[in-house]
C-alpha atoms as a PDB file:
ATOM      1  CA  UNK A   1     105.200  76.072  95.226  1.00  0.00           C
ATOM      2  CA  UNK A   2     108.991  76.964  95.793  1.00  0.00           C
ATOM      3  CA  UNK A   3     110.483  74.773  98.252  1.00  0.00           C
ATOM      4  CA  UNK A   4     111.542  77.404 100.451  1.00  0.00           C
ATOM      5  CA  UNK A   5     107.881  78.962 100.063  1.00  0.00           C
ATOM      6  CA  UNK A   6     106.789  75.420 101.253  1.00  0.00           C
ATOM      7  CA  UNK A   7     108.897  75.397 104.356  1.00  0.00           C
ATOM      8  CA  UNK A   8     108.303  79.130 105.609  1.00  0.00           C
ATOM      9  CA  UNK A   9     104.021  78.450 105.412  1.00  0.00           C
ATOM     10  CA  UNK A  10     104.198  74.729 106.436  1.00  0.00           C
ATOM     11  CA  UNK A  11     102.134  75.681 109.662  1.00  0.00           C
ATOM     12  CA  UNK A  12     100.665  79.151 108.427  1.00  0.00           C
ATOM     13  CA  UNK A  13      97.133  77.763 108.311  1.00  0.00           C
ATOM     14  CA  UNK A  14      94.491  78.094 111.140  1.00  0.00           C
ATOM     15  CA  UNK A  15      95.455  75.378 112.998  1.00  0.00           C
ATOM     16  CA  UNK A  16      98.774  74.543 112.389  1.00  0.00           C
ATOM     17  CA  UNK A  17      98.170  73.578 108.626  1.00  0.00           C
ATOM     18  CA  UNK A  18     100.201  74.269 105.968  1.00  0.00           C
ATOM     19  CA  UNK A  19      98.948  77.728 103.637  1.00  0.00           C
ATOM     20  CA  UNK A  20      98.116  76.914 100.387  1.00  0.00           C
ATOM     21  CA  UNK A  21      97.437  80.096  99.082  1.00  0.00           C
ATOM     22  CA  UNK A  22      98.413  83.743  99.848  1.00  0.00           C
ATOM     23  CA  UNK A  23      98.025  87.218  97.955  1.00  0.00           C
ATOM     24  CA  UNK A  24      96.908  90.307  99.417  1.00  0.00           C
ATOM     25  CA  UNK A  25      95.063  92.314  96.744  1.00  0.00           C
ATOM     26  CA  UNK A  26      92.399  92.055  94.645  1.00  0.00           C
ATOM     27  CA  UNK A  27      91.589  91.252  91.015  1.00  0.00           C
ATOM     28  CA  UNK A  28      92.110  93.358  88.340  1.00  0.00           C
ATOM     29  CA  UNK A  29      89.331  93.719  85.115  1.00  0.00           C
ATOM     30  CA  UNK A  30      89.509  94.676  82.029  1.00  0.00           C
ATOM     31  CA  UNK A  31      85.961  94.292  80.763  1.00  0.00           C
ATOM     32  CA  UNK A  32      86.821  96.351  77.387  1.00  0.00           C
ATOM     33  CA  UNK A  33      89.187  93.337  76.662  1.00  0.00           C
ATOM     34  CA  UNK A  34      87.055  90.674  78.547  1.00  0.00           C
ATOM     35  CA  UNK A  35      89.995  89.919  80.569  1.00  0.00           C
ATOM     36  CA  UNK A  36      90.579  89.651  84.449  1.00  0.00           C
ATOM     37  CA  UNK A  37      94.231  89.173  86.041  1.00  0.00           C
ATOM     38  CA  UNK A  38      94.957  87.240  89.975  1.00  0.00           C
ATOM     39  CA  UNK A  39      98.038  87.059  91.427  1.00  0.00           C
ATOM     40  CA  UNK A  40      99.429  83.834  93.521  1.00  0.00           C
ATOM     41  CA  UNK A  41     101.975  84.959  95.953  1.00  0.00           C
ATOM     42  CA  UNK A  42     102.935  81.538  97.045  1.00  0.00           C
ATOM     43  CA  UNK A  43     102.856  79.588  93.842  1.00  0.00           C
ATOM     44  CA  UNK A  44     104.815  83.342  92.425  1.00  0.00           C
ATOM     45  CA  UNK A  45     102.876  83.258  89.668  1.00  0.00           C
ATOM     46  CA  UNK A  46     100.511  86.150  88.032  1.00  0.00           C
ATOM     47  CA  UNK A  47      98.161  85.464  85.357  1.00  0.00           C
ATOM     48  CA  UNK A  48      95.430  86.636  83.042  1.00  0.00           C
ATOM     49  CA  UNK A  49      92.398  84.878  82.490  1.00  0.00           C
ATOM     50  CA  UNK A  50      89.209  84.803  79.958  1.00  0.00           C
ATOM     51  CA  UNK A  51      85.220  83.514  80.964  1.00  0.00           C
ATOM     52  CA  UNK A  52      84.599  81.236  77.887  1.00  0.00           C
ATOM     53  CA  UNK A  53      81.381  79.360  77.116  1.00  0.00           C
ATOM     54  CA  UNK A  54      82.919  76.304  78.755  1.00  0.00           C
ATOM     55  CA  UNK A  55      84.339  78.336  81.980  1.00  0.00           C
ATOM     56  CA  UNK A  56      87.681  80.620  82.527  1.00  0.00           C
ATOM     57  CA  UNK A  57      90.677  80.115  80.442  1.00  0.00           C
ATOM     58  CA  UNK A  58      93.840  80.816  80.843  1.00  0.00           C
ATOM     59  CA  UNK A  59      95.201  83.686  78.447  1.00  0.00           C
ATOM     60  CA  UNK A  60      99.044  83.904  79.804  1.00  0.00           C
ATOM     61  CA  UNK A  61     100.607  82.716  83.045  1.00  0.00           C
ATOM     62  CA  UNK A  62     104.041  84.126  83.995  1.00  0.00           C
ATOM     63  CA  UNK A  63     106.698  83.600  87.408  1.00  0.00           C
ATOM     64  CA  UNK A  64     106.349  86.643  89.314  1.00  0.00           C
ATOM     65  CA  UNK A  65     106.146  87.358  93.230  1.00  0.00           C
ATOM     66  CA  UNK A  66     103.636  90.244  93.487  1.00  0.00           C
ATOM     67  CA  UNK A  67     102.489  91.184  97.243  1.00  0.00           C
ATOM     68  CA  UNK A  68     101.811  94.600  97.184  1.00  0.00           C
ATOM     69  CA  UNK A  69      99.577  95.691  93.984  1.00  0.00           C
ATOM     70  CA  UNK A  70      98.816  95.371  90.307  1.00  0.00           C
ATOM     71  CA  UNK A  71      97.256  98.114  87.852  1.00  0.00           C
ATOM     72  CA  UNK A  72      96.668  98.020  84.704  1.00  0.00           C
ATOM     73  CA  UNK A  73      96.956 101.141  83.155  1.00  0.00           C
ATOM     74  CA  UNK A  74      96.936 103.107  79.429  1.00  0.00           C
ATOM     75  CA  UNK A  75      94.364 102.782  76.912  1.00  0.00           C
ATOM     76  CA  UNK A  76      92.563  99.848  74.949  1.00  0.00           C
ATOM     77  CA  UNK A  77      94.792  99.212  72.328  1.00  0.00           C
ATOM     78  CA  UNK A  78      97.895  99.398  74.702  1.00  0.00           C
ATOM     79  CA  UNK A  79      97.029  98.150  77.539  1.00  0.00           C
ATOM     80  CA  UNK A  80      99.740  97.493  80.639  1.00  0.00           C
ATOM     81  CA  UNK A  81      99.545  95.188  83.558  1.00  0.00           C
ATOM     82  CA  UNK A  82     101.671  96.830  85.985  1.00  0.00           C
ATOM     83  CA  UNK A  83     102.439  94.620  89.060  1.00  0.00           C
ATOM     84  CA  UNK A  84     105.748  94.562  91.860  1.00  0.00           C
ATOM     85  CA  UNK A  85     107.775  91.663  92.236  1.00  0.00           C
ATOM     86  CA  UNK A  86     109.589  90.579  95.056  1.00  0.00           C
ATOM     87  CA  UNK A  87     113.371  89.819  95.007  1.00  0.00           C
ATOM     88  CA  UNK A  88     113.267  85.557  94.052  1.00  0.00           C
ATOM     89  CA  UNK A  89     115.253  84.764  97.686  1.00  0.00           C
ATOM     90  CA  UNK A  90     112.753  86.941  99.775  1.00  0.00           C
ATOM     91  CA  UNK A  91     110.095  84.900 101.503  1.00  0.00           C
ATOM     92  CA  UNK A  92     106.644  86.774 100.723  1.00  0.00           C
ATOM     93  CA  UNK A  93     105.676  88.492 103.869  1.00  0.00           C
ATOM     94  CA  UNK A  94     108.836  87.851 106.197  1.00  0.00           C
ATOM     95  CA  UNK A  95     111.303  90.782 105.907  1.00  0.00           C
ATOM     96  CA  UNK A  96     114.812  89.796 104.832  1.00  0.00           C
ATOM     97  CA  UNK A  97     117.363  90.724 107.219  1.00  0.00           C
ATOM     98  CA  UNK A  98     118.027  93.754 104.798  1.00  0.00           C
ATOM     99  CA  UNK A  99     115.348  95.467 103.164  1.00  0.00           C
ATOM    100  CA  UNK A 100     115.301  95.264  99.876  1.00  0.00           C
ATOM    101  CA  UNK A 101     112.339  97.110  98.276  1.00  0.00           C
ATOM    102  CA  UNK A 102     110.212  95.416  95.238  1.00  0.00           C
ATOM    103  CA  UNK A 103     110.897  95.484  91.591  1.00  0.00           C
ATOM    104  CA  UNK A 104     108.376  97.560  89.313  1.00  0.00           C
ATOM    105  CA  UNK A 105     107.042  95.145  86.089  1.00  0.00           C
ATOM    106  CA  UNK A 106     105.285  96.681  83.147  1.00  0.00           C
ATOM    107  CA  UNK A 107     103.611  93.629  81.001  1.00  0.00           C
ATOM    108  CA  UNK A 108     101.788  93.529  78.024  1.00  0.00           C
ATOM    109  CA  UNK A 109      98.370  92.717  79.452  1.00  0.00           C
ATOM    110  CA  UNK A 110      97.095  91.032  76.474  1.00  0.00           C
ATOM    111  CA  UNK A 111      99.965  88.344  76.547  1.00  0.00           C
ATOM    112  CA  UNK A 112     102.106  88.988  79.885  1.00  0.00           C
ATOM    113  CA  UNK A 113     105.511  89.769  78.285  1.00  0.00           C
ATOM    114  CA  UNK A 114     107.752  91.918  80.005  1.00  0.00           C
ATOM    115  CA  UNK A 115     108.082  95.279  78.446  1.00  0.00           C
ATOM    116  CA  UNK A 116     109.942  96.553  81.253  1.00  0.00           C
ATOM    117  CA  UNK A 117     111.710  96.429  84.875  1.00  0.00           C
ATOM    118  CA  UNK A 118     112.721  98.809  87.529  1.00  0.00           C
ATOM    119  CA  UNK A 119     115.988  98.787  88.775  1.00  0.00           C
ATOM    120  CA  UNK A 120     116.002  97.074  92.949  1.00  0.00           C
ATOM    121  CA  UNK A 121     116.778  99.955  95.354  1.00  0.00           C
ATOM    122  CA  UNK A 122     118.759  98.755  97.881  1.00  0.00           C
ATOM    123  CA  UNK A 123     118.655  99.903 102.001  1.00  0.00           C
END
């Protein structure tokens, strides 16, 4: 987890604890690929995974901050993974002191490279 990540959720937790986890959307399948994708806000990471005889593998794992949604969208053969990111400074779920809305990410959602990236609207 990013060091500043560490210090904003030190005492996020029920309790007091530190939060060791934190995204707020769901999974995405693919089940014509046999692929699912998850999102880790705090570690910033997003990811696709595969069930294998011997349990779930990891397919690709990239850095990106996602807290709003991911899609994946278009058909079999060229399938896309569309997810936001966050700005890297912005603490996930504490408003900067200026808004600064999310960056769009289109991935290739067989192998999570970055096909494209919206420009950052700033307020």
């Amino acid at each position: 987890m990013a060091p500043e990540l560490a210090a904003a959720f030190a005492t996020a937790s029920p309790g007091g604890l530190a939060a060791v986890s934190w995204a707020g959307m769901s999974l995405e399948a693919d089940p014509e690929k046999g692929l699912f994708y998850g999102v880790e806000t705090l570690s910033r990471k997003v990811a696709a995974f595969r069930i294998t005889g011997s349990g779930i593998a990891t397919v690709w794992k990239e850095t990106q901050t996602t807290t709003e949604w991911a899609t994946l969208i278009g058909p079999k053969e060229q399938r896309v993974w569309l997810g936001t990111d966050i700005p890297g400074g912005e603490i996930p779920g504490k408003p900067p002191a200026k808004y600064e809305s999310d960056i769009v990410v289109w991935r290739d959602a067989g192998t999570g490279r970055e096909l494209a990236r919206s420009e950052r609207s700033r307020g």
